[in-house]
Protein backbone atom coordinates (compact mmCIF):
# COMPACT_ATOMS: atom_id res chain seq x y z
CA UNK A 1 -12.63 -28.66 172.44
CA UNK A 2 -10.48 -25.82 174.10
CA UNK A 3 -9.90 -21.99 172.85
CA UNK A 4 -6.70 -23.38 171.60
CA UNK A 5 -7.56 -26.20 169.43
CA UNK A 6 -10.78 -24.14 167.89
CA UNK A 7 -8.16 -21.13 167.18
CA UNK A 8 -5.71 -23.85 165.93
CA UNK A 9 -8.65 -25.25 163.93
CA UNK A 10 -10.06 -21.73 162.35
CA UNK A 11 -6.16 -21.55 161.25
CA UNK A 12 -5.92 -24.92 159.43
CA UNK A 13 -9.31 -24.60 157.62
CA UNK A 14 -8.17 -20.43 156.48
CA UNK A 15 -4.59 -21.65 155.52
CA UNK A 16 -5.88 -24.89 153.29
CA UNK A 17 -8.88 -23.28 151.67
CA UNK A 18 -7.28 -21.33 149.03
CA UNK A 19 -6.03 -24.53 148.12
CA UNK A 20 -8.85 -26.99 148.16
CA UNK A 21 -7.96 -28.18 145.04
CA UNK A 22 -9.91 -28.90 141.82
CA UNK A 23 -13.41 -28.92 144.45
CA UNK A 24 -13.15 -25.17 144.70
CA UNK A 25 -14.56 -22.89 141.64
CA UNK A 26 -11.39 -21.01 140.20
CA UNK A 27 -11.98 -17.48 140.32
CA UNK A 28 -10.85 -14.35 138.39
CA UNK A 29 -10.10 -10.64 139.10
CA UNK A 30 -13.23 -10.22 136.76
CA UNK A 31 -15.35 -12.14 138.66
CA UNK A 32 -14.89 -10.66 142.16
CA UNK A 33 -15.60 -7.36 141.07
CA UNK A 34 -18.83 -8.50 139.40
CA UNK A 35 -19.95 -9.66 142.50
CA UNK A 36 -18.87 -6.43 144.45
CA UNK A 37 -20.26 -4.69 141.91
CA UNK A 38 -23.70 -6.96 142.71
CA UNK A 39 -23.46 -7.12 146.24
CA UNK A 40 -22.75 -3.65 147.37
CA UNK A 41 -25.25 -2.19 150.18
CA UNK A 42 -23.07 1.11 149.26
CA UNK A 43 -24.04 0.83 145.98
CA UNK A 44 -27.78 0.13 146.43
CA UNK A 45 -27.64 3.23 149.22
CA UNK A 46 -26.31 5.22 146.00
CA UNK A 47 -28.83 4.63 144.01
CA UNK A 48 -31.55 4.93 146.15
CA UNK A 49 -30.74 8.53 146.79
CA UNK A 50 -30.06 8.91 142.90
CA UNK A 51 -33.79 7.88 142.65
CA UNK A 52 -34.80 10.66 145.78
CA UNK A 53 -32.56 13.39 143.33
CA UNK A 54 -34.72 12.38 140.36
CA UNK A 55 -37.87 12.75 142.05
CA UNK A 56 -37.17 16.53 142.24
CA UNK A 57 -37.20 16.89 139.15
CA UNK A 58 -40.95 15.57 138.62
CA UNK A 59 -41.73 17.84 141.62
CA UNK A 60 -40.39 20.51 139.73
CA UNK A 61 -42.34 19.28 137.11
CA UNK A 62 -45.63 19.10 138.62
CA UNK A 63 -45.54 22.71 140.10
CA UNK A 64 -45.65 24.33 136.71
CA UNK A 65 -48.97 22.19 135.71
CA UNK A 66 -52.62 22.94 137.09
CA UNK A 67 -53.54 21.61 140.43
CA UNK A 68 -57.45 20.37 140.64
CA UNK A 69 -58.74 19.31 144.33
CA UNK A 70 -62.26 18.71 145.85
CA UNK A 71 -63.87 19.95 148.45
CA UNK A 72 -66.86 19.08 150.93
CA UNK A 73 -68.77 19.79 153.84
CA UNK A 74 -71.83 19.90 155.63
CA UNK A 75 -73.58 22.63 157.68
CA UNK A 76 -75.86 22.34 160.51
CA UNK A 77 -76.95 26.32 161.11
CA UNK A 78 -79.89 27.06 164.12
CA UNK A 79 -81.12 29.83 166.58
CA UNK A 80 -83.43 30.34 168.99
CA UNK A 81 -85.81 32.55 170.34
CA UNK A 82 -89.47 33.10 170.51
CA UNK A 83 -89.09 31.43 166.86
CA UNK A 84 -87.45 28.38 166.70
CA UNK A 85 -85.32 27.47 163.56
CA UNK A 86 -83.04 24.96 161.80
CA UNK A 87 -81.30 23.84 158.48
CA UNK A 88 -78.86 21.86 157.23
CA UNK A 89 -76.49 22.32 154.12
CA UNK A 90 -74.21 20.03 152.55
CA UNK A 91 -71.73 21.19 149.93
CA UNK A 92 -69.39 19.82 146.84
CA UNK A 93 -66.51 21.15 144.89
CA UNK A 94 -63.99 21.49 142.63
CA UNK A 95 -61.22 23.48 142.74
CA UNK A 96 -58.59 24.84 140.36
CA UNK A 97 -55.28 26.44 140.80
CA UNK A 98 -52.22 27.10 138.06
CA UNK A 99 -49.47 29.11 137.62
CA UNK A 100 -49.44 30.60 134.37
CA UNK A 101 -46.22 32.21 134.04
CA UNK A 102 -43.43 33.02 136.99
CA UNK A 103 -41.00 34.95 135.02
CA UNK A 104 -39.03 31.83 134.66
CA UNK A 105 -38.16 30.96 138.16
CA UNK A 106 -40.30 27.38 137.68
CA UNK A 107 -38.12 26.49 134.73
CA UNK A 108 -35.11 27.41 136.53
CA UNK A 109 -36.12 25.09 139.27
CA UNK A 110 -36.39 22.40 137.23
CA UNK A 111 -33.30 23.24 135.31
CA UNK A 112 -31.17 23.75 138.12
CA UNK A 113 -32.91 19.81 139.44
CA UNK A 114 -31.75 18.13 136.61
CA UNK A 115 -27.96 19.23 136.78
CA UNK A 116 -28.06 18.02 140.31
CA UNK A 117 -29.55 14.67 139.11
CA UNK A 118 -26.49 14.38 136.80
CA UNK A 119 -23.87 15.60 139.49
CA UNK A 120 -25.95 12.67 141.95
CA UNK A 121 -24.90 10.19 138.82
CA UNK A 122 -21.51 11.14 138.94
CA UNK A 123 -21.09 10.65 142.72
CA UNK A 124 -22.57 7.09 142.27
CA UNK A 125 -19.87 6.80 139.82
CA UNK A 126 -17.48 7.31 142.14
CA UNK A 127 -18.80 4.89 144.42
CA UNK A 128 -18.77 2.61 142.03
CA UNK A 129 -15.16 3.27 141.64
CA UNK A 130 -14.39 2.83 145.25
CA UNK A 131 -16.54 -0.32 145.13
CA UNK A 132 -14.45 -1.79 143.01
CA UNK A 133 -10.74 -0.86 143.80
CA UNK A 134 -12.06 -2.62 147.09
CA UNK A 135 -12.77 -5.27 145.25
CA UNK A 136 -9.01 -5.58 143.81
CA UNK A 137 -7.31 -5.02 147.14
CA UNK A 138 -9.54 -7.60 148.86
CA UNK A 139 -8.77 -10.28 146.00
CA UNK A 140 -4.81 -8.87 145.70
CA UNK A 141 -4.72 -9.25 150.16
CA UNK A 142 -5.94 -13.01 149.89
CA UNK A 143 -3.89 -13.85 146.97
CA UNK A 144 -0.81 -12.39 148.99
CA UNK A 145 -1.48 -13.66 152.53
CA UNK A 146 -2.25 -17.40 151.16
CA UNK A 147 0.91 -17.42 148.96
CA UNK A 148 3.03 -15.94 151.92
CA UNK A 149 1.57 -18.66 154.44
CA UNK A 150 2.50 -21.44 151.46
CA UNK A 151 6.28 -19.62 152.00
CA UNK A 152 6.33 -19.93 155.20
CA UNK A 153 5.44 -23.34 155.70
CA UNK A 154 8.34 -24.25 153.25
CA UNK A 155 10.46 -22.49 155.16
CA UNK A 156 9.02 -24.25 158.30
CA UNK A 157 10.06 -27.86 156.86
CA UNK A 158 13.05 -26.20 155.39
CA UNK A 159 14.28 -24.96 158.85
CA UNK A 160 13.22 -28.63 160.49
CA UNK A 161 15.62 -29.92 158.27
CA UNK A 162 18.39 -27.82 158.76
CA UNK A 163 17.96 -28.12 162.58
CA UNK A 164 17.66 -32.07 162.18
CA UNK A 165 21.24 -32.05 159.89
CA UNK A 166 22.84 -29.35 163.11
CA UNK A 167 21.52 -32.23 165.57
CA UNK A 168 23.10 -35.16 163.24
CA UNK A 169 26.58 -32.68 162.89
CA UNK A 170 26.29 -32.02 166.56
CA UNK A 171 26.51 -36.15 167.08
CA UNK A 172 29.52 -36.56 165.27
CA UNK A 173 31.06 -33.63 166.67
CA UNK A 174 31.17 -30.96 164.03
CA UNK A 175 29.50 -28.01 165.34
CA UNK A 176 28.81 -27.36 168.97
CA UNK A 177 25.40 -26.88 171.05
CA UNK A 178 25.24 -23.50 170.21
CA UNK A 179 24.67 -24.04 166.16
CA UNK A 180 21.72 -26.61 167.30
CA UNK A 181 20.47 -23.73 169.70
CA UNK A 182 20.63 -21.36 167.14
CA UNK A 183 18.33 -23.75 164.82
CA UNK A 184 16.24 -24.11 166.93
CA UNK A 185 15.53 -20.83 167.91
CA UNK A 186 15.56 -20.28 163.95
CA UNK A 187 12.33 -23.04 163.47
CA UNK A 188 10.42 -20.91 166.96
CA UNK A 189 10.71 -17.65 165.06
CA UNK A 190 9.44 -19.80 161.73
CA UNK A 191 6.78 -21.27 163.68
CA UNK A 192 6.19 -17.35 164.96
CA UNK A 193 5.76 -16.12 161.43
CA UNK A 194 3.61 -18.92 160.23
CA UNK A 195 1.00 -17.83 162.92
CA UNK A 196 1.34 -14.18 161.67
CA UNK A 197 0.69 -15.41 158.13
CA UNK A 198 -1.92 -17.16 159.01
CA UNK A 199 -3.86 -14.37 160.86
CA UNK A 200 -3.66 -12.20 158.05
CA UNK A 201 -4.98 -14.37 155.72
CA UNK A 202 -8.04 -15.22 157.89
CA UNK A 203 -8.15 -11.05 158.10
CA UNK A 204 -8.26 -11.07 154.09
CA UNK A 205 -10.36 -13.59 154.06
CA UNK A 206 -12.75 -11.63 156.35
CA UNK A 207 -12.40 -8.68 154.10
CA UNK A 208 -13.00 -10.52 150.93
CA UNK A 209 -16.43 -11.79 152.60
CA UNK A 210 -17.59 -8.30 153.46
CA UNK A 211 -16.94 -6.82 150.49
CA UNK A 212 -17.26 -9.22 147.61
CA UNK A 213 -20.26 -10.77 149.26
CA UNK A 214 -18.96 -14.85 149.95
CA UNK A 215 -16.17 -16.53 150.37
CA UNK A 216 -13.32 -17.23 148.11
CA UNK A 217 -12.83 -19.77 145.45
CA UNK A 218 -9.32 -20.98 143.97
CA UNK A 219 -8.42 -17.10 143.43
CA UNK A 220 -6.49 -17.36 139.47
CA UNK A 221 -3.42 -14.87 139.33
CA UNK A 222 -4.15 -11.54 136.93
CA UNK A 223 -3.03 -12.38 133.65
CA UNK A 224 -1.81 -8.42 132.72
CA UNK A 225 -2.35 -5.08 134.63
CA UNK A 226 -5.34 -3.00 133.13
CA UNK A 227 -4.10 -0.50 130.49
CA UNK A 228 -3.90 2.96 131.91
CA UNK A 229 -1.86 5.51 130.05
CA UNK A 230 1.03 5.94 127.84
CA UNK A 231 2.40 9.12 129.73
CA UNK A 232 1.19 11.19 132.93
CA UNK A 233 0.02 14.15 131.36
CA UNK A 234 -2.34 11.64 129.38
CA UNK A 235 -3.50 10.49 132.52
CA UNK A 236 -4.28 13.44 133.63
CA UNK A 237 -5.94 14.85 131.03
CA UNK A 238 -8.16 11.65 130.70
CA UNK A 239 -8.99 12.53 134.12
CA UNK A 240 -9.99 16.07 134.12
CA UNK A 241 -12.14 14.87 131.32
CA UNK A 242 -13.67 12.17 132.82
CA UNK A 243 -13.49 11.42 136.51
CA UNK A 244 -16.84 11.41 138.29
CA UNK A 245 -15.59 14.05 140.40
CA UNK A 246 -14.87 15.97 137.84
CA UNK A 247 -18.40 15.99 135.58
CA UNK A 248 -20.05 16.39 138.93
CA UNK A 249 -18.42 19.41 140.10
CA UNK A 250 -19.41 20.49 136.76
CA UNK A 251 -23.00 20.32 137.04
CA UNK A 252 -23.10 21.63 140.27
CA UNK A 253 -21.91 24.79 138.95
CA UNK A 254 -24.41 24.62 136.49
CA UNK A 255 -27.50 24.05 139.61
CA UNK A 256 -25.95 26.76 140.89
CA UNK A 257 -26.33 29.00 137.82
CA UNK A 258 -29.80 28.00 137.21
CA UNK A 259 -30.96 28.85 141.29
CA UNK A 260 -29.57 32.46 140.72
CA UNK A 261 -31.63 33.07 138.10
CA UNK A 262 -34.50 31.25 140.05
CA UNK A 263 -33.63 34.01 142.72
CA UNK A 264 -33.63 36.67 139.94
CA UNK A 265 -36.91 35.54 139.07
CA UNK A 266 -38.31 35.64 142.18
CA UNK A 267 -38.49 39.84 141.91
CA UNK A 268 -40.89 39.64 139.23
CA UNK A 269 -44.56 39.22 138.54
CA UNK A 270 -46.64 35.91 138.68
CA UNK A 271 -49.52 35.19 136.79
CA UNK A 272 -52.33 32.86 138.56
CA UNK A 273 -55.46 31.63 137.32
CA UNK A 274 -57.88 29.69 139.78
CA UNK A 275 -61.54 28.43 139.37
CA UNK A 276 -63.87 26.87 141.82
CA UNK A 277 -67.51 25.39 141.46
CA UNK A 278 -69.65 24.69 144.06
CA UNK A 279 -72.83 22.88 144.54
CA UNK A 280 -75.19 23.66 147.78
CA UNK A 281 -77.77 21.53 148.72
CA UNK A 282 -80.30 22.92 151.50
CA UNK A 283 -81.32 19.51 153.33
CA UNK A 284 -84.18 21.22 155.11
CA UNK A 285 -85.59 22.41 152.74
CA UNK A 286 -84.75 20.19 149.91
CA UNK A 287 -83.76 23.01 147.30
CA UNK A 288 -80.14 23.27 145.81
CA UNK A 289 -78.02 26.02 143.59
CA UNK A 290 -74.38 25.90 142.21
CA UNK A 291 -71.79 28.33 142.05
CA UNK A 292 -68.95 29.26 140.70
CA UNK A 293 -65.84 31.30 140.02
CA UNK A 294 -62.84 32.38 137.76
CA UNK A 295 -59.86 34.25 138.85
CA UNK A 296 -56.72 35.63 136.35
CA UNK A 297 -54.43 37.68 138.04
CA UNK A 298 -51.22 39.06 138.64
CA UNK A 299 -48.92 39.90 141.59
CA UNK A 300 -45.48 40.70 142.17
CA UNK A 301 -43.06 41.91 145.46
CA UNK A 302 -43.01 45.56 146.35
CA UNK A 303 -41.24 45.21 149.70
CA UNK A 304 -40.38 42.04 151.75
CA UNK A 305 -37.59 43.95 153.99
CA UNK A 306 -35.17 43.05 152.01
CA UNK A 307 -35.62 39.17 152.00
CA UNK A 308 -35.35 38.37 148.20
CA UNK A 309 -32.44 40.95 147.77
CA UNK A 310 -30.55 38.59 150.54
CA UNK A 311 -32.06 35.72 148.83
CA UNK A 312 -30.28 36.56 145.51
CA UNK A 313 -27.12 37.50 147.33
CA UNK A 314 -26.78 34.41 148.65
CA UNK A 315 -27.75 32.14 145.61
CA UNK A 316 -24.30 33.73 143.71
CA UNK A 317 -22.55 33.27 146.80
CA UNK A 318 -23.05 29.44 146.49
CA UNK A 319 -22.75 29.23 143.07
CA UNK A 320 -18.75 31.42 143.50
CA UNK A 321 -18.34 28.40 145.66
CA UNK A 322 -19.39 26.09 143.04
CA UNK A 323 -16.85 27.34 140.89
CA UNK A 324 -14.62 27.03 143.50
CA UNK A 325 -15.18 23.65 144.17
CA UNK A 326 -14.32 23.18 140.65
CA UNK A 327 -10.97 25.06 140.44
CA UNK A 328 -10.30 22.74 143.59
CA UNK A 329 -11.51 19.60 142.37
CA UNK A 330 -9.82 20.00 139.01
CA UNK A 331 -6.36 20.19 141.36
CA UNK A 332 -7.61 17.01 143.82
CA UNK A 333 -7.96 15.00 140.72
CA UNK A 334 -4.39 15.97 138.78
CA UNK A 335 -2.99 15.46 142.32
CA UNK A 336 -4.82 11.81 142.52
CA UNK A 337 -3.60 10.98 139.36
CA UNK A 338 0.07 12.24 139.85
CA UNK A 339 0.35 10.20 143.15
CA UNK A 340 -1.27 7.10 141.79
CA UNK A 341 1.04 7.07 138.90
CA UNK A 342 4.16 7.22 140.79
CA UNK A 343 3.21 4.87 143.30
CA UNK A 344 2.40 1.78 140.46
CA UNK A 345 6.16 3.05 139.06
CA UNK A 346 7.49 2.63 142.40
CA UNK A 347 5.73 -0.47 142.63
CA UNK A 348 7.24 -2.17 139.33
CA UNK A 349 10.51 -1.22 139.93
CA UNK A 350 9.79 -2.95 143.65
CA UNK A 351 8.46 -6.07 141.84
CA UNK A 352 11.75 -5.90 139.75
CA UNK A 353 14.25 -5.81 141.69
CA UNK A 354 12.84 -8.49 144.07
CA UNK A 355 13.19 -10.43 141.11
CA UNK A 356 17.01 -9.73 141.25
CA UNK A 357 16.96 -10.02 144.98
CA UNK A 358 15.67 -13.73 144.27
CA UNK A 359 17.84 -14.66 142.06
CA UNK A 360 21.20 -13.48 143.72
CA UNK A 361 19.74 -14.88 147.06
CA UNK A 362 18.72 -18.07 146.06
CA UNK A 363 22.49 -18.64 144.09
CA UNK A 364 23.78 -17.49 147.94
CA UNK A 365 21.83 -20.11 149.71
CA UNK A 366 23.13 -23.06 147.55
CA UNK A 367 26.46 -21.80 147.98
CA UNK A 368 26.58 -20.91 151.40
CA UNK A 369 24.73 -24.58 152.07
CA UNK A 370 27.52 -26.50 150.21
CA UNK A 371 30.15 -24.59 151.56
CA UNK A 372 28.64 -25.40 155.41
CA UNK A 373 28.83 -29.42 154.12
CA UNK A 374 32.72 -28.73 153.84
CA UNK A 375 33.18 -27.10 157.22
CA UNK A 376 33.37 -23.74 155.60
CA UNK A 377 30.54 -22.10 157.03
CA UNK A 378 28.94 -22.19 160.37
CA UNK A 379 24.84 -23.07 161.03
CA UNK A 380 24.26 -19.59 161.51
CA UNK A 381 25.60 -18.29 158.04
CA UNK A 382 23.08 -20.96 156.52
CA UNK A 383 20.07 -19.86 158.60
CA UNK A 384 21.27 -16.23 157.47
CA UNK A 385 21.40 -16.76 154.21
CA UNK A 386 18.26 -18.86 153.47
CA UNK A 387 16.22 -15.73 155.98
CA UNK A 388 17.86 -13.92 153.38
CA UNK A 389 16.40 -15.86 150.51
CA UNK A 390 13.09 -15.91 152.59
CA UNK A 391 12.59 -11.76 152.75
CA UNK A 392 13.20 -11.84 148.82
CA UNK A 393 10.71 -14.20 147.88
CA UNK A 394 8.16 -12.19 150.57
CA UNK A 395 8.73 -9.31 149.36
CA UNK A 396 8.46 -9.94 145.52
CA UNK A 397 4.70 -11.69 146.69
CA UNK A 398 4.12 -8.30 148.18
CA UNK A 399 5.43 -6.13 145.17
CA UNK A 400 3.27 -7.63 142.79
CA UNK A 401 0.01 -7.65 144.88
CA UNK A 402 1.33 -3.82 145.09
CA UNK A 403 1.95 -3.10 141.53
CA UNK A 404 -1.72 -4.53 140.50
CA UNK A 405 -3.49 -2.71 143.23
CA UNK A 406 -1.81 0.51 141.71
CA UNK A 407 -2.40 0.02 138.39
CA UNK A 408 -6.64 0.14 139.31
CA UNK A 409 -6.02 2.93 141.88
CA UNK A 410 -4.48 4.65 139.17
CA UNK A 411 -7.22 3.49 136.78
CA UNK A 412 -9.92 4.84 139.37
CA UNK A 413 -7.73 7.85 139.73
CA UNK A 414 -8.27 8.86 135.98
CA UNK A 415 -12.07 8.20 135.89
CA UNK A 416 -11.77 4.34 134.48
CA UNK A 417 -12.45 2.13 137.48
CA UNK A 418 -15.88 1.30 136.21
CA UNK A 419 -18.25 -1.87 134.62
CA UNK A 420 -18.67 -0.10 131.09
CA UNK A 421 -14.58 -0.06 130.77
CA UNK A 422 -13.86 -3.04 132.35
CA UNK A 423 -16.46 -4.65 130.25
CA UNK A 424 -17.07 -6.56 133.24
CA UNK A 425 -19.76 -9.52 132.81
CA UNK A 426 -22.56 -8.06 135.16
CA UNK A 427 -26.11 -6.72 134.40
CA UNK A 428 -25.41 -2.72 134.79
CA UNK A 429 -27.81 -0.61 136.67
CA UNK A 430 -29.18 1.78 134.41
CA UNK A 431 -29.96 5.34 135.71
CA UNK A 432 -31.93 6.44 132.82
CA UNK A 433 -34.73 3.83 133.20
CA UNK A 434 -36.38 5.25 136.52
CA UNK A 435 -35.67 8.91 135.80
CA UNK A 436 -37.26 8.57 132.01
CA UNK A 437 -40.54 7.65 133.75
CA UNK A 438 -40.75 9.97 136.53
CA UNK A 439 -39.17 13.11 135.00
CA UNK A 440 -42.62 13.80 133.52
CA UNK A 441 -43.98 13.45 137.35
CA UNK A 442 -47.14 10.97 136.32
CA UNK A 443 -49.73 10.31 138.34
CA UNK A 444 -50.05 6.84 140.07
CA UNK A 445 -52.87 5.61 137.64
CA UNK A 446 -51.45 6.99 134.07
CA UNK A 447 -50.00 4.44 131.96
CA UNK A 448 -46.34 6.10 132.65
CA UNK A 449 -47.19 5.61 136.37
CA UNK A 450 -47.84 1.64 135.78
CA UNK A 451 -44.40 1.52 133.33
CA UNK A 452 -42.81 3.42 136.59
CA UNK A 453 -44.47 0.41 138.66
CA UNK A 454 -42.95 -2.13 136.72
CA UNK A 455 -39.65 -0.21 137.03
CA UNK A 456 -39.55 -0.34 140.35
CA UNK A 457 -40.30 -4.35 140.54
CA UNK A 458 -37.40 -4.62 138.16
CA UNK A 459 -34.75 -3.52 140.38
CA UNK A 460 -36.95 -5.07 143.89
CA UNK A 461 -37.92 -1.72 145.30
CA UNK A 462 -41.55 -2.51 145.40
């Protein structure tokens, strides 16, 4: 088989799958983002790193708490001389280290950790958010491609007809060569177009693959757009109040707050305690002793050139751009909102008037078709007319795969875009679950460390 008849073949099997008929699994809006949702790598990336952010926070954790190691080692010691002597020494121990009390700068730590696990929640949001608007544009492109090819292979057989009726008018000698040329030239550019269509719909049906995760069933038309808002200052406020973007612009501020007065902290006193205990065991001469120690103390900076002054400095230098992150994330999302709202009102009144285009078309087409029966128009005012008719019908297939994808970028734009709203039918990966178990930073063999274990087989990370 040549290039040609495999391209030709990849083209038949991408234009007549959409409509395999009652074989093929119908399949919702609903269900495509379900299985984004599931088969994101994007998503799974996310999370991961969520899971990294919330494993600062049992670091953070675990420095505050007593620290207990061992220690051992054995001595071979020797000299020589006109007296010749040896021994060897082994040694065990334990030792004990904890910081008491760091004028708060361990608290802050941890503090200032757990607003940047919730501002690493909301940026998973968002990607959930983007996730899933890909979702809808993927389904929305295959929907549109596959009902433009079905257009233009009406208008294919519709133009084969027309050319057939110029050849039989040409035979009787009511229109001239020309009108037949002009048909025919007509069904090339037809055949043209169907091979455009046709390439973009394998394209969306690439796209659907790689982002829903498998190939398309018999994709079921929307039944309503997704409810958004009533008015655009609605919008907006829903989305200063909830966008991802938003909250987590918010808690980086707060890090930010919570580091400064880490830094602060970080010019006063520390109190320590350590303990060791030792046992020594004299191989040579098979006697042993233990010892042992306790240390409380205190200590604090006099003079590091300057180093935790700087430090300070630049702590509230990040956290003034924190705030202004904010101030300029608070205009981003207005702005997203604002655009996304006018384009899904652009986009209905698109989708409307295409309606009107239709309908005035179509009524042009019959006329102009008569009228050509009675000698009163020429091949090329038919061919004009139903191209006419053509572009309306295209276009109203492209204004409403338009007008939906704007109503969910506009939903995404106000915060909404996500499986709790949508209610969608898909078992929802829940943050809380791995950072309630390590949050308390247990150790491998406590009971909270095997409840982490099983955690982690839950969602297949171990």
């Amino acid at each position: 088989m040549g290039v040609k008849q495999i391209f030709l073949a990849a083209i038949v099997t991408a234009t007549l799958s959409p409509f395999a008929g009652q074989q093929a699994k119908a399949e919702s809006l609903s269900d495509a983002m379900a299985s984004a949702y599931t088969h994101s790598g994007l998503l799974e990336q996310n999370r991961a790193l969520l899971r990294a952010a919330d494993e600062n926070v049992a670091q953070a954790a675990a420095a505050m708490r007593p620290v207990l190691g061992w220690l051992t080692n054995y001595q071979r010691t020797f000299s020589s001389g006109s007296v010749t002597s040896a021994s060897n020494t082994a040694n065990v121990g334990l030792t004990l280290s904890w910081l008491l009390g760091d004028s708060g700068a361990s608290k802050a730590l941890m503090a200032a950790q757990e607003q940047t696990v919730m501002a690493t929640r909301q940026s998973l949001l968002s990607v959930e958010q983007a996730v899933l608007l890909s979702a809808v544009q993927a389904f929305m492109d295959v929907r549109q491609h596959s009902e433009i090819v079905s257009l233009r292979q009406n208008n294919l057989r519709l133009i084969t007809r027309e050319l057939r009726a110029a050849k039989d008018r040409f035979d009787v000698g009511e229109v001239t060569r020309t009108d037949v040329a002009l048909a025919e030239a007509r069904l090339a550019g037809a055949r043209a177009e169907l091979g455009v269509a046709q390439g973009n719909l394998m394209q969306a049906q690439e796209s659907y693959k790689a982002v829903v995760g498998r190939a398309h069933g018999v994709l079921t038309p929307p039944s309503r757009l997704p409810y958004t808002s009533k008015t655009l200052d609605q919008a907006k406020a829903v989305a200063v109040r909830t966008h991802p973007d938003m909250l987590g612009a918010q808690y980086s501020v707060a890090a930010a707050e919570h580091l400064v007065r880490r830094a602060e902290a970080g010019m006063l006193p520390t109190i320590n305690l350590s303990a060791n205990v030792t046992a020594t065991e004299n191989l040579s001469s098979n006697s042993n002793r233990q010892t042992g120690s306790i240390t409380f103390g205190t200590s604090g900076p006099i003079y590091q050139g300057g180093r935790l002054s700087s430090a300070l400095r630049q702590t509230m230098a990040q956290r003034d751009a924190a705030r202004g992150a904010l101030h300029a994330q608070r205009h981003t999302v207005r702005l997203g909102v604002g655009s996304a709202w006018a384009l899904a009102l652009s986009s209905r009144a698109q989708r409307e008037a295409s309606t009107r285009q239709i309908r005035a078309a179509r009524i042009a087409f019959d006329g102009v078709r008569e009228e050509a029966k009675l000698g009163a128009r020429t091949t090329l005012d038919v061919l004009n007319a139903e191209q006419e008719l053509l572009d309306a019908q295209a276009n109203q297939i492209s204004a409403v795969s338009r007008e939906f994808v704007a109503a969910y970028r506009l939903l995404a734009a106000m915060g909404l875009l996500n499986v709790d709203h949508l209610n969608l039918a898909v078992e929802k990966y829940d943050p809380e679950a791995y950072y309630k178990k390590v949050k308390t930073a247990p150790a491998i063999l406590s009971k909270r460390g095997r409840q982490l274990d099983k955690v982690l087989r839950s969602i297949g990370k171990e």
